[in-house]
Protein backbone atom coordinates (compact mmCIF):
# COMPACT_ATOMS: atom_id res chain seq x y z
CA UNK A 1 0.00 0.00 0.00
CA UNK A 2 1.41 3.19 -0.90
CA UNK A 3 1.62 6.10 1.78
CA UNK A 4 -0.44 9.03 2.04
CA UNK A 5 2.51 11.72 1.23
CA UNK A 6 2.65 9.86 -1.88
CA UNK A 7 -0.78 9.69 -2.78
CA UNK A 8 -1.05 13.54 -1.89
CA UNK A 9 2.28 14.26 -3.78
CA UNK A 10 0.77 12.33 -6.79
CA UNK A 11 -2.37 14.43 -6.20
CA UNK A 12 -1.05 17.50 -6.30
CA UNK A 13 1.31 16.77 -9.40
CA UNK A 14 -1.54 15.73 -11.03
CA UNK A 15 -3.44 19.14 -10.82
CA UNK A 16 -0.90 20.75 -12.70
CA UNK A 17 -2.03 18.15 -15.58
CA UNK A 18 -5.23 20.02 -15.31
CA UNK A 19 -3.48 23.52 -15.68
CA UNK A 20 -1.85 22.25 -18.63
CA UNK A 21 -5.57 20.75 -19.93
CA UNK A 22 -6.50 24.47 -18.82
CA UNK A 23 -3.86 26.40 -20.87
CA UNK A 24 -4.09 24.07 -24.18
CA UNK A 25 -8.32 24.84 -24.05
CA UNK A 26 -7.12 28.51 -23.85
CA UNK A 27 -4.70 28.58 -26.58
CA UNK A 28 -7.57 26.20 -28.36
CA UNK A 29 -10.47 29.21 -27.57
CA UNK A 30 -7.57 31.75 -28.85
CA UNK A 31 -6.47 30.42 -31.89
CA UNK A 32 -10.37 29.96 -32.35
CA UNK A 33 -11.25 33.41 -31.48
CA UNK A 34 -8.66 34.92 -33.73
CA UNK A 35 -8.63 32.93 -36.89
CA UNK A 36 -12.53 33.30 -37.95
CA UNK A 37 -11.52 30.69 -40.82
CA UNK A 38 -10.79 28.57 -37.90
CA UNK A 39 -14.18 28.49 -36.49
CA UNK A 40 -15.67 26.23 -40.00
CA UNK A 41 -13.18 23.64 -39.25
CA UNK A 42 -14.07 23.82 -35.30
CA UNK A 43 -14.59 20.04 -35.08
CA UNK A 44 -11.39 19.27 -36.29
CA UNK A 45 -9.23 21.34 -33.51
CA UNK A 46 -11.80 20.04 -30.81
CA UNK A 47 -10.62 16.39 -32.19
CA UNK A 48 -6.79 17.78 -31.78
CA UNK A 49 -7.18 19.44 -28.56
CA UNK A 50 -9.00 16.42 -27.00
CA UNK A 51 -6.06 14.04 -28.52
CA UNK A 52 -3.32 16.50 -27.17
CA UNK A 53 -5.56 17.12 -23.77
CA UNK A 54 -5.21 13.02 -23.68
CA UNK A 55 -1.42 12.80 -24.41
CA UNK A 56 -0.79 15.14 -21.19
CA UNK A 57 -3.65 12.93 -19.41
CA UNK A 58 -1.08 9.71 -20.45
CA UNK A 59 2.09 11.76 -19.89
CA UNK A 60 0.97 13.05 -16.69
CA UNK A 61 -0.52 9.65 -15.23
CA UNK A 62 2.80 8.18 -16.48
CA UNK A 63 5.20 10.11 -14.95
CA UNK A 64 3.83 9.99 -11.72
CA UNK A 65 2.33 6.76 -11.40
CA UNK A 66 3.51 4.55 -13.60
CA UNK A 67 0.16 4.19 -15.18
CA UNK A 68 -1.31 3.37 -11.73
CA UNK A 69 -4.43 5.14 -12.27
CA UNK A 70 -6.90 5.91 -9.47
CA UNK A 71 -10.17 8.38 -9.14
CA UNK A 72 -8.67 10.86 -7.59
CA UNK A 73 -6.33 11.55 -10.64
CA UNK A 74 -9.51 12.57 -12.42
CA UNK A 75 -10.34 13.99 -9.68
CA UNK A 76 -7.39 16.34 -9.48
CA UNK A 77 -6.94 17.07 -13.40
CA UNK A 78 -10.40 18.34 -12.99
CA UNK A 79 -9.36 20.33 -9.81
CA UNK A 80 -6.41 21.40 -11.89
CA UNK A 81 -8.54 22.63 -14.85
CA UNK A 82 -11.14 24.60 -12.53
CA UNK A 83 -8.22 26.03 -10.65
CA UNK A 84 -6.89 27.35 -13.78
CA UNK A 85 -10.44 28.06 -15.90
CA UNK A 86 -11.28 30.29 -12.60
CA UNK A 87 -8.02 31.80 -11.62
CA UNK A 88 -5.96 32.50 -14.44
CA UNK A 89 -7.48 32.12 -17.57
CA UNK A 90 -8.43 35.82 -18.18
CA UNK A 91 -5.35 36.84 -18.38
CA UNK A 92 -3.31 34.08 -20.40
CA UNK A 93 -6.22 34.39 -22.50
CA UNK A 94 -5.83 38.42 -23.29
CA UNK A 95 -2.32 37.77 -23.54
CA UNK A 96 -2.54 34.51 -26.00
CA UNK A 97 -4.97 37.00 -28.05
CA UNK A 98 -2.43 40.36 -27.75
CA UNK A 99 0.64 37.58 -28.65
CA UNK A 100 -1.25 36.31 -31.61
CA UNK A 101 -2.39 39.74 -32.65
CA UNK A 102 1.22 40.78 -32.67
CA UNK A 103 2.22 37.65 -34.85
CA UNK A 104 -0.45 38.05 -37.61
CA UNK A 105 0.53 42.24 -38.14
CA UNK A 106 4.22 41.47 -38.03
CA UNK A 107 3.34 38.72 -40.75
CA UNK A 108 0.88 41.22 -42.13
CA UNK A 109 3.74 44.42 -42.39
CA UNK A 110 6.04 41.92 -43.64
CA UNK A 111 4.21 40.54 -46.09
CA UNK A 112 3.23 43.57 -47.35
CA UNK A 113 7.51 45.37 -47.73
CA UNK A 114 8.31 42.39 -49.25
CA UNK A 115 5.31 43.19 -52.14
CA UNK A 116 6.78 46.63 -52.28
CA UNK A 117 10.52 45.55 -52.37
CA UNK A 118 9.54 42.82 -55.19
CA UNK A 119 7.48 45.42 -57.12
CA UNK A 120 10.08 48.04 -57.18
CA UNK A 121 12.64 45.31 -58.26
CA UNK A 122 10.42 44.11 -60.75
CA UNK A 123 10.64 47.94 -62.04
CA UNK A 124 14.17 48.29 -61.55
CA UNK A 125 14.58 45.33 -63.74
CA UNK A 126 12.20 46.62 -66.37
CA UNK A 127 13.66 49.63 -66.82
CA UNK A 128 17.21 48.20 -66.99
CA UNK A 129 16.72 45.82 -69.56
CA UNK A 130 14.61 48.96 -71.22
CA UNK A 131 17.84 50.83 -71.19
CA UNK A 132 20.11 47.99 -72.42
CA UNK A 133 17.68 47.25 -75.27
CA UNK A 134 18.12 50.86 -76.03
CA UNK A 135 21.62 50.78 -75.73
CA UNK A 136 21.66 47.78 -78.02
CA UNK A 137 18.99 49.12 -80.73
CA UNK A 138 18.44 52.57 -80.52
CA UNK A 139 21.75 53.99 -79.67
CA UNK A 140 23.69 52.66 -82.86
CA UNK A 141 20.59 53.79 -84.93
CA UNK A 142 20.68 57.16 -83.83
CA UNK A 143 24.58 57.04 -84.84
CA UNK A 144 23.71 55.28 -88.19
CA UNK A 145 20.70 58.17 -88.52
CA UNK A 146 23.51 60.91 -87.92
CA UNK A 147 25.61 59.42 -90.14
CA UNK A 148 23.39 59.65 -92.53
CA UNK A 149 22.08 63.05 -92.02
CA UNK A 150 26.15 64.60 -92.18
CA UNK A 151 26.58 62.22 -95.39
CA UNK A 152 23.25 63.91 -96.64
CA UNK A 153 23.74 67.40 -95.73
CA UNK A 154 27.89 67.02 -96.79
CA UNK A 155 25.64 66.17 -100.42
CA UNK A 156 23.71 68.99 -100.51
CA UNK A 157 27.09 71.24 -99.74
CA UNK A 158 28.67 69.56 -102.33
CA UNK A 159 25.80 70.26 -104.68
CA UNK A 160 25.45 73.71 -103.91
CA UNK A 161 28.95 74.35 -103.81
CA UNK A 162 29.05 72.56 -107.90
CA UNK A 163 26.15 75.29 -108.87
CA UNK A 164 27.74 78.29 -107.13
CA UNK A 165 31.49 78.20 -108.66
């Protein structure tokens, strides 16, 4: 038979199983609350919290008791989860929501200067390969043109130079 200080060690170890159970529900709610696209797939993340909520349950029972389970473990995990639903939830909860908050502008802002750091290098890159098209095309026409604007006006000197002597 195991002692009582063991029992009530194993009891209270097992109420923080509960606050665990108690923080994963509020991340659950704030993920929930935050994400709206979350809320149409609701019964899929009830389905992962309960599976995580069961692993802890496992872990939990494990560590303490080598899966010696007794009532009062439930009885404690539930303890655990009131203790934490009625104390301390408010808060994590607002600051889950302000942490996420922060995440999903900060993904936002960066999001949007990469857009405006790919558009203006998508310009930059226009207008280069503008220029070296121009360089390649326009530039040696434009010497080709003068060319043959001096050959044409050195003609017409020539000419009138002929009917003036």
């Amino acid at each position: 038979m195991i002692p009582f200080t063991e029992d009530l060690s194993s009891f209270y170890a097992t109420i923080y199983g509960g606050l665990a159970i108690g923080l994963l529900f509020d991340i659950n709610r704030s993920l929930k609350s935050n994400f709206k696209i979350l809320k149409y797939f609701s019964i899929v993340f009830n389905i992962i919290f309960w599976i995580l909520a069961t692993i802890i349950i496992f872990i939990t029972v494990n560590s303490i008791e080598s899966f010696d389970l007794r009532y009062y473990h439930f009885v404690a995990l539930l303890i655990g989860f009131l203790l934490y639903y009625n104390t301390i939830s408010k808060f994590i909860l607002k600051m889950l929501n302000k942490i996420i908050g922060f995440i999903v502008s900060l993904i936002k802002k960066t999001i949007i200067y990469i857009t405006i750091v790919s558009e203006s290098l998508y310009y930059m890159i226009i207008y280069m390969m503008h220029f070296i098209l121009d360089a390649i095309f326009f530039i040696p026409n434009l010497f080709l043109a003068t060319k043959k604007v001096i050959k044409r006006k050195h003609r017409i000197k020539l000419k009138v130079n002929k009917k003036h002597r």
